[in-house]
PDB file of N, CA and C in Angstrom:
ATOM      1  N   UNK A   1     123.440 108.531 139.084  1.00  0.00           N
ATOM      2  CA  UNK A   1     123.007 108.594 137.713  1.00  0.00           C
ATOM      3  C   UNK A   1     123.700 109.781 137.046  1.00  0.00           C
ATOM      4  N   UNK A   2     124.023 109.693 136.167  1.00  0.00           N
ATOM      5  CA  UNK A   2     125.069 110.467 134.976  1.00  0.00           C
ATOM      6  C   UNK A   2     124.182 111.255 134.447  1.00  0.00           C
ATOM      7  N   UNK A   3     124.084 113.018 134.616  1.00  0.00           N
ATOM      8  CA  UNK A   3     123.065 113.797 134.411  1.00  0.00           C
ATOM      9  C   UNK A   3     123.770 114.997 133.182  1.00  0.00           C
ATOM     10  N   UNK A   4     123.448 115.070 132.343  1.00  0.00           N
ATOM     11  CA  UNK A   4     123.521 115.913 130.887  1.00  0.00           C
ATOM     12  C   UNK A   4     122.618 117.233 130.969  1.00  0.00           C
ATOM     13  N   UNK A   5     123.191 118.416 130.618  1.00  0.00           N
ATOM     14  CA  UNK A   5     122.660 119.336 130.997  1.00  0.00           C
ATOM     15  C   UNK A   5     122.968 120.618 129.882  1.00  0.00           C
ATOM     16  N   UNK A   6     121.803 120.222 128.699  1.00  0.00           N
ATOM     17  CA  UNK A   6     121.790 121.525 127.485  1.00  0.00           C
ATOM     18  C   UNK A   6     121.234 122.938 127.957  1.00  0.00           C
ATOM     19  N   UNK A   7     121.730 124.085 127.392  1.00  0.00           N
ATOM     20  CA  UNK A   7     120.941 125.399 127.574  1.00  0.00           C
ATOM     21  C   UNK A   7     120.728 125.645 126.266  1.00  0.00           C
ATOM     22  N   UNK A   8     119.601 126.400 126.887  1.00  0.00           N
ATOM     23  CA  UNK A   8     119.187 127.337 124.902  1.00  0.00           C
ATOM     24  C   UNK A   8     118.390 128.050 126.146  1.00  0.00           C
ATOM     25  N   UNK A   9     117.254 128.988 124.985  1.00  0.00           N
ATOM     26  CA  UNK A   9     116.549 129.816 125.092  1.00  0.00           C
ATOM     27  C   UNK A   9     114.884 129.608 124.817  1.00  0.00           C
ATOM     28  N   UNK A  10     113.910 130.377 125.572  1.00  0.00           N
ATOM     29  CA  UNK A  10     112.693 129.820 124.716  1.00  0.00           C
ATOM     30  C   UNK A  10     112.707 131.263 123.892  1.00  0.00           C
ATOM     31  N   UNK A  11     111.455 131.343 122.747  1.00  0.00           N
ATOM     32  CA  UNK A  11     111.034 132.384 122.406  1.00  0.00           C
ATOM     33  C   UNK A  11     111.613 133.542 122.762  1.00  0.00           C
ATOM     34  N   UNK A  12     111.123 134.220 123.636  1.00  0.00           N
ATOM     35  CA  UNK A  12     111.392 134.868 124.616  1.00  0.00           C
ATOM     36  C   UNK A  12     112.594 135.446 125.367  1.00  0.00           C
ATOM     37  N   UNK A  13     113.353 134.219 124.896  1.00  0.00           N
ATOM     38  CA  UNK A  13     114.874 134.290 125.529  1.00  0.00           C
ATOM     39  C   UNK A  13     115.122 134.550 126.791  1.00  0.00           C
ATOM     40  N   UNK A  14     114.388 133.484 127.637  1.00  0.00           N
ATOM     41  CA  UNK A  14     114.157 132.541 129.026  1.00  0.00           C
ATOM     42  C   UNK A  14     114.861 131.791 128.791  1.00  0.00           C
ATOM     43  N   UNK A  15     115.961 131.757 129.657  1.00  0.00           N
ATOM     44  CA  UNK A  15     116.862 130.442 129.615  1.00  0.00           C
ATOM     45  C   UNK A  15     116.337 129.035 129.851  1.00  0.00           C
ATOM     46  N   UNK A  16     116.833 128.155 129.352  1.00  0.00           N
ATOM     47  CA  UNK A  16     116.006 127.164 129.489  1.00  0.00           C
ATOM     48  C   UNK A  16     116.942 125.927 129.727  1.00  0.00           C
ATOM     49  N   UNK A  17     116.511 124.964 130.432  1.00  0.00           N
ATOM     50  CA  UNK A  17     117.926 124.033 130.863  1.00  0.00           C
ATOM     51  C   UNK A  17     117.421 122.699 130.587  1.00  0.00           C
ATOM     52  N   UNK A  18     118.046 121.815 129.994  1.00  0.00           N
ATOM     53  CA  UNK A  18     117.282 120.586 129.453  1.00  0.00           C
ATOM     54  C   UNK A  18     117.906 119.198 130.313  1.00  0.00           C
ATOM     55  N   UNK A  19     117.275 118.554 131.144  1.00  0.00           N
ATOM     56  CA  UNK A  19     118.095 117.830 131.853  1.00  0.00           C
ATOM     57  C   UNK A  19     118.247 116.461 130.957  1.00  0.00           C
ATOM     58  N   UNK A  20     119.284 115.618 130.439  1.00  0.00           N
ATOM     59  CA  UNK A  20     119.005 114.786 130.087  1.00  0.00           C
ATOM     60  C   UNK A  20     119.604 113.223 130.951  1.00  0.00           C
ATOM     61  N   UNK A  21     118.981 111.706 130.660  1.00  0.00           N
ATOM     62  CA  UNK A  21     119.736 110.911 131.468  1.00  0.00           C
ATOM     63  C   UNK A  21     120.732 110.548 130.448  1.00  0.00           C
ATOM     64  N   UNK A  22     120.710 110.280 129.055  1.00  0.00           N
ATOM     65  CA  UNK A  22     121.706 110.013 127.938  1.00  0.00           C
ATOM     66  C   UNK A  22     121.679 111.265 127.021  1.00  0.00           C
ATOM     67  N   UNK A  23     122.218 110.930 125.894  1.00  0.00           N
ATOM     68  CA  UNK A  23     122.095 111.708 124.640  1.00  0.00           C
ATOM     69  C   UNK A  23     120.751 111.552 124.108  1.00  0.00           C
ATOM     70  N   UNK A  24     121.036 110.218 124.299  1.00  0.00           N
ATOM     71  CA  UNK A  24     119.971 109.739 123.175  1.00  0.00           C
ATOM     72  C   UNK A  24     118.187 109.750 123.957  1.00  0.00           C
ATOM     73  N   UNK A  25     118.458 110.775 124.498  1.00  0.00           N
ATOM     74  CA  UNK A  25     117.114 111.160 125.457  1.00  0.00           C
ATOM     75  C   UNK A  25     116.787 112.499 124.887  1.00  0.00           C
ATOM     76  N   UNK A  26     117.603 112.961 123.878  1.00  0.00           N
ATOM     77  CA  UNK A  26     116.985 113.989 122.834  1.00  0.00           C
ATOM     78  C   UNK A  26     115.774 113.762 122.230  1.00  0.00           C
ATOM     79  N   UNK A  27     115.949 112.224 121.297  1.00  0.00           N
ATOM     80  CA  UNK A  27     114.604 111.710 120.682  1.00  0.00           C
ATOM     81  C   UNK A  27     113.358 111.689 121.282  1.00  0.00           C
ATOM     82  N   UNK A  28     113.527 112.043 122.675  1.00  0.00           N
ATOM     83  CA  UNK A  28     112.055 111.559 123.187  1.00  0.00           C
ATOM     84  C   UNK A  28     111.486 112.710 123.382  1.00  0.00           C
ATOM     85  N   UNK A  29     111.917 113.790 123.599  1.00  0.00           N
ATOM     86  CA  UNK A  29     111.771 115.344 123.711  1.00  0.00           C
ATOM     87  C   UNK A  29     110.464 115.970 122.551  1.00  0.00           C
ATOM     88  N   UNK A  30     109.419 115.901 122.940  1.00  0.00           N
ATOM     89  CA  UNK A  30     108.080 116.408 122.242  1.00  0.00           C
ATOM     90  C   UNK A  30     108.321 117.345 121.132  1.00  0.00           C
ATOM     91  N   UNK A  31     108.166 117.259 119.847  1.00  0.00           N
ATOM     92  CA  UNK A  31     108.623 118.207 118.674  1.00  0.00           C
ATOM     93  C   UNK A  31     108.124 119.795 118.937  1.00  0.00           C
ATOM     94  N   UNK A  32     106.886 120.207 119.480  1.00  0.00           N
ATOM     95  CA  UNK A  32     106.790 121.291 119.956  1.00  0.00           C
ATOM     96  C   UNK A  32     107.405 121.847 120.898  1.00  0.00           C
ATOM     97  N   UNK A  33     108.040 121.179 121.727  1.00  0.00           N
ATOM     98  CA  UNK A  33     109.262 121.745 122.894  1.00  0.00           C
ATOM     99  C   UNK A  33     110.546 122.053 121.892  1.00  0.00           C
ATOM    100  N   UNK A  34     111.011 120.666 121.608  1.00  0.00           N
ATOM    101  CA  UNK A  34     111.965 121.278 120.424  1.00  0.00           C
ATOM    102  C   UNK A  34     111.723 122.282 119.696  1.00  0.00           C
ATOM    103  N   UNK A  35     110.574 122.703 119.233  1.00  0.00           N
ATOM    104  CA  UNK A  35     110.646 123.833 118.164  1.00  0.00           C
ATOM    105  C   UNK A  35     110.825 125.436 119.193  1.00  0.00           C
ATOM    106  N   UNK A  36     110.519 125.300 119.989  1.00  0.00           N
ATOM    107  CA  UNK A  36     110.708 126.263 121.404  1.00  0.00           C
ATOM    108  C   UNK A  36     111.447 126.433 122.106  1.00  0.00           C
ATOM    109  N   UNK A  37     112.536 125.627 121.745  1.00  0.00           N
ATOM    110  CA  UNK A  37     113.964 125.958 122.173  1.00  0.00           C
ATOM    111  C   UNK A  37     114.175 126.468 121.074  1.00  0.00           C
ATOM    112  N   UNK A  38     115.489 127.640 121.845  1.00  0.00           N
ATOM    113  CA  UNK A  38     116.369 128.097 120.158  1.00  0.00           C
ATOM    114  C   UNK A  38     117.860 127.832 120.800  1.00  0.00           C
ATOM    115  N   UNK A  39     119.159 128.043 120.002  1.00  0.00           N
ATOM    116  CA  UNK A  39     120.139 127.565 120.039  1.00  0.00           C
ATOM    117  C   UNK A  39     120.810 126.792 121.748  1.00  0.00           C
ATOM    118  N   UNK A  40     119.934 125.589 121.739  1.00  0.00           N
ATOM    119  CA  UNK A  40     120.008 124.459 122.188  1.00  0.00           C
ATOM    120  C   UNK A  40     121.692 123.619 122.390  1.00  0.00           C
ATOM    121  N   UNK A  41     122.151 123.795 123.530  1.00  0.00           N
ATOM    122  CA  UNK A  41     123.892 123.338 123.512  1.00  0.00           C
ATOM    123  C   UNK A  41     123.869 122.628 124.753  1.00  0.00           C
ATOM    124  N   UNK A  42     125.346 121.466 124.450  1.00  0.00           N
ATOM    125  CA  UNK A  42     125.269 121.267 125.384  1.00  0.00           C
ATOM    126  C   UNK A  42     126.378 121.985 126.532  1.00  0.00           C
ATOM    127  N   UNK A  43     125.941 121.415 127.637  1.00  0.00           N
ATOM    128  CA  UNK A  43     126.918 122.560 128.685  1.00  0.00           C
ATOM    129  C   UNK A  43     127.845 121.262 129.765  1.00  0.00           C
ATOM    130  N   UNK A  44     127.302 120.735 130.346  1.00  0.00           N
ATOM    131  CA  UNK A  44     128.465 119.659 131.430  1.00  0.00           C
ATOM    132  C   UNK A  44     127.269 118.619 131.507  1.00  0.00           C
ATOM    133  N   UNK A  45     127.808 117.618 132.095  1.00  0.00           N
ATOM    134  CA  UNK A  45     127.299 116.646 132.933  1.00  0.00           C
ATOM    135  C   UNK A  45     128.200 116.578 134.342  1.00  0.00           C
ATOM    136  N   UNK A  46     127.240 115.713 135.218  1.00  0.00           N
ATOM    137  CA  UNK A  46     127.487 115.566 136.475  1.00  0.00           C
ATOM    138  C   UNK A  46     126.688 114.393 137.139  1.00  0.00           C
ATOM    139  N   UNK A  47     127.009 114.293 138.398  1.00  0.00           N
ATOM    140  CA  UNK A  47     126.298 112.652 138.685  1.00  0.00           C
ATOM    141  C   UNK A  47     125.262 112.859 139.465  1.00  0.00           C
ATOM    142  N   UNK A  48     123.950 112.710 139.480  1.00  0.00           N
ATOM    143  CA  UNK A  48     122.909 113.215 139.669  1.00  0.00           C
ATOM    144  C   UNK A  48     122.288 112.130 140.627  1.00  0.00           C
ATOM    145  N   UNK A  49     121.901 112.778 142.036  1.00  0.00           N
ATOM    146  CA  UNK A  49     121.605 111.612 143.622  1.00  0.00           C
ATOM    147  C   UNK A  49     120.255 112.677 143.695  1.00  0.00           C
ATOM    148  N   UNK A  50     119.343 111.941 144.324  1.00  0.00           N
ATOM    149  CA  UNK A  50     117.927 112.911 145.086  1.00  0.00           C
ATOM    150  C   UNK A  50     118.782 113.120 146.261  1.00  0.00           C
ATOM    151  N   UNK A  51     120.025 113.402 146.424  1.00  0.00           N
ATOM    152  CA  UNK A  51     119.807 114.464 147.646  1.00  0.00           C
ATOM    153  C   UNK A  51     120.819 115.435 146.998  1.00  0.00           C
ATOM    154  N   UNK A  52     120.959 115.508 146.075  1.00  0.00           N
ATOM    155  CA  UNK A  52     121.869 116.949 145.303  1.00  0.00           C
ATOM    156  C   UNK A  52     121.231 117.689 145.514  1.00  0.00           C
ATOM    157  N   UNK A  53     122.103 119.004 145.796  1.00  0.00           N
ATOM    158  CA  UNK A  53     121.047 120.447 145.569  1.00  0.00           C
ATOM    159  C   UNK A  53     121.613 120.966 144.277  1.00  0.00           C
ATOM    160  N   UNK A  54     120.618 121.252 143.603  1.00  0.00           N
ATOM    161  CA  UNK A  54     120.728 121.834 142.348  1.00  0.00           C
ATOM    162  C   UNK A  54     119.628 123.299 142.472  1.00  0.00           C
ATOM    163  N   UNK A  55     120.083 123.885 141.624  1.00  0.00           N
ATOM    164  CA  UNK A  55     119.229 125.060 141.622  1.00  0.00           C
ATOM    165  C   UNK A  55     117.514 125.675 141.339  1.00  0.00           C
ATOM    166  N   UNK A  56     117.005 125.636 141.874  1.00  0.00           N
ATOM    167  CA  UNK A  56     115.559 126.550 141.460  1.00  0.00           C
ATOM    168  C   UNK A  56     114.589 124.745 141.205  1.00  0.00           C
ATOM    169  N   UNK A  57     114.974 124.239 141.706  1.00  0.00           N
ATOM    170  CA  UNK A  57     114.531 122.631 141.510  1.00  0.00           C
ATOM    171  C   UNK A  57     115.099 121.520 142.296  1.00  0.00           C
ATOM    172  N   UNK A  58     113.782 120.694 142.627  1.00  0.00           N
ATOM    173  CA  UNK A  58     114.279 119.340 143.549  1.00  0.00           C
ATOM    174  C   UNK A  58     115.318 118.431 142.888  1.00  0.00           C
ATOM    175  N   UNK A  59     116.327 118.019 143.098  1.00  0.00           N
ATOM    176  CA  UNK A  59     116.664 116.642 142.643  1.00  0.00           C
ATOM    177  C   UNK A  59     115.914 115.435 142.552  1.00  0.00           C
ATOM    178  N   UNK A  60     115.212 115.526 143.446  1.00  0.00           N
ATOM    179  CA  UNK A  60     114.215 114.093 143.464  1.00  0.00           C
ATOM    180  C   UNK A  60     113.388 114.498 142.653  1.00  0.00           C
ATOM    181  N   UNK A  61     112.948 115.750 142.085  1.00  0.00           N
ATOM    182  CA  UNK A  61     111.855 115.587 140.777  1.00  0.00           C
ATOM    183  C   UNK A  61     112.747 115.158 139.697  1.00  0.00           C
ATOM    184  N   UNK A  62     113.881 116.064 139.486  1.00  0.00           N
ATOM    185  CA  UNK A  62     114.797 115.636 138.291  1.00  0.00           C
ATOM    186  C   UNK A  62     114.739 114.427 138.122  1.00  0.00           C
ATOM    187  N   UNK A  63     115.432 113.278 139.088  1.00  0.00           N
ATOM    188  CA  UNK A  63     115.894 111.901 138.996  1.00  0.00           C
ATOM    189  C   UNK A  63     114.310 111.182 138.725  1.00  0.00           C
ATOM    190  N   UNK A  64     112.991 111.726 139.234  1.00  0.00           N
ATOM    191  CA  UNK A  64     112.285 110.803 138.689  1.00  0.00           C
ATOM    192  C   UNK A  64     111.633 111.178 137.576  1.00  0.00           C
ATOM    193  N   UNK A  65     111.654 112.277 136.853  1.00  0.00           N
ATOM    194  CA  UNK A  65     111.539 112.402 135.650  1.00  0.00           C
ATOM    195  C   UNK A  65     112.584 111.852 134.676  1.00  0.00           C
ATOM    196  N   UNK A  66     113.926 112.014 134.929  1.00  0.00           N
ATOM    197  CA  UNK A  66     114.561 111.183 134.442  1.00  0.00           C
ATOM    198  C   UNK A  66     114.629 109.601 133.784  1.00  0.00           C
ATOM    199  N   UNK A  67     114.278 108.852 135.492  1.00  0.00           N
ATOM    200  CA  UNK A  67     113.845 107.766 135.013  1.00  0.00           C
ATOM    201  C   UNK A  67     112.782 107.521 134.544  1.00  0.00           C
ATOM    202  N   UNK A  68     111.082 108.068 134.712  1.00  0.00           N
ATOM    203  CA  UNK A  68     110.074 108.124 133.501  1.00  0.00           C
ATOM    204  C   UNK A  68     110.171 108.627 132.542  1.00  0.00           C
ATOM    205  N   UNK A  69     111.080 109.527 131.859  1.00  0.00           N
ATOM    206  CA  UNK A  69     110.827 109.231 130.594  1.00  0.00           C
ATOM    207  C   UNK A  69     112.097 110.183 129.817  1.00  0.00           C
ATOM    208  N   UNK A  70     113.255 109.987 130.598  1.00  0.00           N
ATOM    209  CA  UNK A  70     114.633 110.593 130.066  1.00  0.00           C
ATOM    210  C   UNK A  70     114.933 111.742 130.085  1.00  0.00           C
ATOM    211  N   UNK A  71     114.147 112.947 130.458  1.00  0.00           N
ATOM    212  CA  UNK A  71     114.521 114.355 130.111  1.00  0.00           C
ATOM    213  C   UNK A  71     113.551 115.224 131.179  1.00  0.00           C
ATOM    214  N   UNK A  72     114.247 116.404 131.631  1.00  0.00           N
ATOM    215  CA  UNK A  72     113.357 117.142 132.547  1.00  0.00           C
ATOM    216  C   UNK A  72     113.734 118.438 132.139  1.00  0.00           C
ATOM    217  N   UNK A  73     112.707 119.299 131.975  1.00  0.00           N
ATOM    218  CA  UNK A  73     112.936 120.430 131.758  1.00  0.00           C
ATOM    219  C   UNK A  73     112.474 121.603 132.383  1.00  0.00           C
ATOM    220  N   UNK A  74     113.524 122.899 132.815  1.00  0.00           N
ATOM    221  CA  UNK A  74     113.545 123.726 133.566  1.00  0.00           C
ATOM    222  C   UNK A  74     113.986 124.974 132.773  1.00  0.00           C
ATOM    223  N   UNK A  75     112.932 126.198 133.069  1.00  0.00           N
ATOM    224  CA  UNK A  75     112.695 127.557 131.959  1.00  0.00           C
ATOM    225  C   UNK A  75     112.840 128.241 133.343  1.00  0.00           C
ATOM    226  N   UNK A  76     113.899 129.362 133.661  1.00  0.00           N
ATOM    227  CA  UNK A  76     113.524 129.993 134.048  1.00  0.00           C
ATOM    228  C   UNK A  76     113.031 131.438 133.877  1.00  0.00           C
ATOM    229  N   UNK A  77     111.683 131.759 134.415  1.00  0.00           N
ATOM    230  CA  UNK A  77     111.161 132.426 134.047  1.00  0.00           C
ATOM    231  C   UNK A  77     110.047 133.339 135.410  1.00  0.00           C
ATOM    232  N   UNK A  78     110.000 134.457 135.950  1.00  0.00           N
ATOM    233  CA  UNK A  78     108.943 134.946 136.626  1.00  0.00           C
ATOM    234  C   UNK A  78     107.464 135.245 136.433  1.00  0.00           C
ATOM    235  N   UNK A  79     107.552 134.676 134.881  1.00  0.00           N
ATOM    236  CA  UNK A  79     106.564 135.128 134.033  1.00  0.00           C
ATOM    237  C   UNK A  79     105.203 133.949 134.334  1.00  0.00           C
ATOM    238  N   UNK A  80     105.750 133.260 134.552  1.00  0.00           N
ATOM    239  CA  UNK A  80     104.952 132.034 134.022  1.00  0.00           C
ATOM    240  C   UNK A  80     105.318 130.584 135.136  1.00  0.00           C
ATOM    241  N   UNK A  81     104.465 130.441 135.891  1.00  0.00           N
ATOM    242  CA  UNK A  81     104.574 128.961 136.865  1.00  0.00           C
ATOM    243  C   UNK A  81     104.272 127.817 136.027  1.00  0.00           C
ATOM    244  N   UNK A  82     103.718 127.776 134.756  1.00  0.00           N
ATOM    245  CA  UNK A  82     103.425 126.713 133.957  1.00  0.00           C
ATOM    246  C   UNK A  82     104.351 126.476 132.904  1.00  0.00           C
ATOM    247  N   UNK A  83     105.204 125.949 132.697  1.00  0.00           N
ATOM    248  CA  UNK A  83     106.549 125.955 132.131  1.00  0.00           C
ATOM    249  C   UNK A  83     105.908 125.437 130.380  1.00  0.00           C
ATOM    250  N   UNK A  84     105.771 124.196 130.423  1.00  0.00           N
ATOM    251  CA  UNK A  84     105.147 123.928 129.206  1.00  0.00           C
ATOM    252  C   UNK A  84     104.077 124.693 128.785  1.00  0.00           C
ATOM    253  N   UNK A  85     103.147 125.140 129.246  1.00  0.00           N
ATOM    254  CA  UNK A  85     102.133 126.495 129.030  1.00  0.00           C
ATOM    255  C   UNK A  85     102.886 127.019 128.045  1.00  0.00           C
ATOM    256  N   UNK A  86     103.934 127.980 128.995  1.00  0.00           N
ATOM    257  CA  UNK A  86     105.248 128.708 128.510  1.00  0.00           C
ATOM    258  C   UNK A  86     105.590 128.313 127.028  1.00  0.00           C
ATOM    259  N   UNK A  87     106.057 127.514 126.765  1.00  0.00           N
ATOM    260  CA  UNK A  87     106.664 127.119 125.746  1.00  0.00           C
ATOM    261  C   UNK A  87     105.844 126.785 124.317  1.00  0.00           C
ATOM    262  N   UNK A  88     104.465 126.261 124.676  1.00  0.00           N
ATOM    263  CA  UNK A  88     103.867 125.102 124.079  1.00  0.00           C
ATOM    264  C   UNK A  88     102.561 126.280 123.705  1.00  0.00           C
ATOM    265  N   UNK A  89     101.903 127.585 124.430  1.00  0.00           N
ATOM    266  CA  UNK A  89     100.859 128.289 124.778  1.00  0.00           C
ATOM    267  C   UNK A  89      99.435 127.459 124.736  1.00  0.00           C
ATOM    268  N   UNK A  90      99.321 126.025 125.694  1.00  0.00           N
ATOM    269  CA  UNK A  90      98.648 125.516 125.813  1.00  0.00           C
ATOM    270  C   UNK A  90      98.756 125.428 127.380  1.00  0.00           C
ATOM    271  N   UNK A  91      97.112 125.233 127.641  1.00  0.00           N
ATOM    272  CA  UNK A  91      96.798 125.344 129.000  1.00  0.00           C
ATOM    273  C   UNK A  91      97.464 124.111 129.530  1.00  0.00           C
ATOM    274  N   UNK A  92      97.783 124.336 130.887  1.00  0.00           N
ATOM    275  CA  UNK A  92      97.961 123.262 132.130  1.00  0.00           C
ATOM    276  C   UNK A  92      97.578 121.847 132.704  1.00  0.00           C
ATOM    277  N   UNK A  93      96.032 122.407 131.882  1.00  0.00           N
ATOM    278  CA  UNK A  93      95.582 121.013 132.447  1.00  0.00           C
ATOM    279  C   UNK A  93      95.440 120.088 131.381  1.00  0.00           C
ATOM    280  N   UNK A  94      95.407 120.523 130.029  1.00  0.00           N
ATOM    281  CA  UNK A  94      96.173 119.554 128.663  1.00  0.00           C
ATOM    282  C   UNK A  94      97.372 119.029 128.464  1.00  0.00           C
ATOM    283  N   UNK A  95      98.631 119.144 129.406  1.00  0.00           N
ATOM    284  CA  UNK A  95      99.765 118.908 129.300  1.00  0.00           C
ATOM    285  C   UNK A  95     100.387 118.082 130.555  1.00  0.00           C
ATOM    286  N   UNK A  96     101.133 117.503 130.495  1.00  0.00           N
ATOM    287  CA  UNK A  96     102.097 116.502 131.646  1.00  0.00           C
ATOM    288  C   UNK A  96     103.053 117.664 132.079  1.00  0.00           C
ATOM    289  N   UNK A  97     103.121 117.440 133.253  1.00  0.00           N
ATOM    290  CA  UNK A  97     104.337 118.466 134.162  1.00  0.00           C
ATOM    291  C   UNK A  97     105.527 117.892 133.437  1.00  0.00           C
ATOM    292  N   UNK A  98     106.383 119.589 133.292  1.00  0.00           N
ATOM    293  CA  UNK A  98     107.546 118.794 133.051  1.00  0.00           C
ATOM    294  C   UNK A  98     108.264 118.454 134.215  1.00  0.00           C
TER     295      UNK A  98
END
């Protein structure tokens, strides 16, 4: 699978890495996440298997977030184990993992 891969920043200026399966997997991206990224780019694609190693994250979560619902997103941050928390300042158990 053909994997798209934007950086920006949150708030904070926590890098933040946006996995996408198309382009057009922008649209589906929650308007409060969008507003929580800041200058949002894109950076490479690459071909994306559950047994890639990619960094600070499973491939097999990537690829099946991918295929449920186009986009996976990864903040890194020491601050915070709740990523959307992070971004969104809504609790954990109101929100879908990203």
């Amino acid at each position: 699978m053909e994997c798209l891969i934007y950086r920006g920043f949150t708030r904070e200026l926590h890098p933040v890495y946006l996995y996408l399966e198309s382009k057009d997997a922008l649209d589906r991206i929650p308007e409060e996440i969008k507003k929580s990224i800041r200058k949002l780019e894109y950076s490479f694609s690459f071909d994306l298997t559950p047994e890639r190693r990619l960094e600070r994250v499973s491939a097999a979560e990537v690829v099946k977030a991918l295929s449920e619902r186009g986009w996976f997103l990864r903040v890194d941050s020491n601050e915070s184990e709740n990523l959307l928390e992070e971004l969104t300042g809504k609790s954990g158990a109101d929100n879908p993992k990203l």
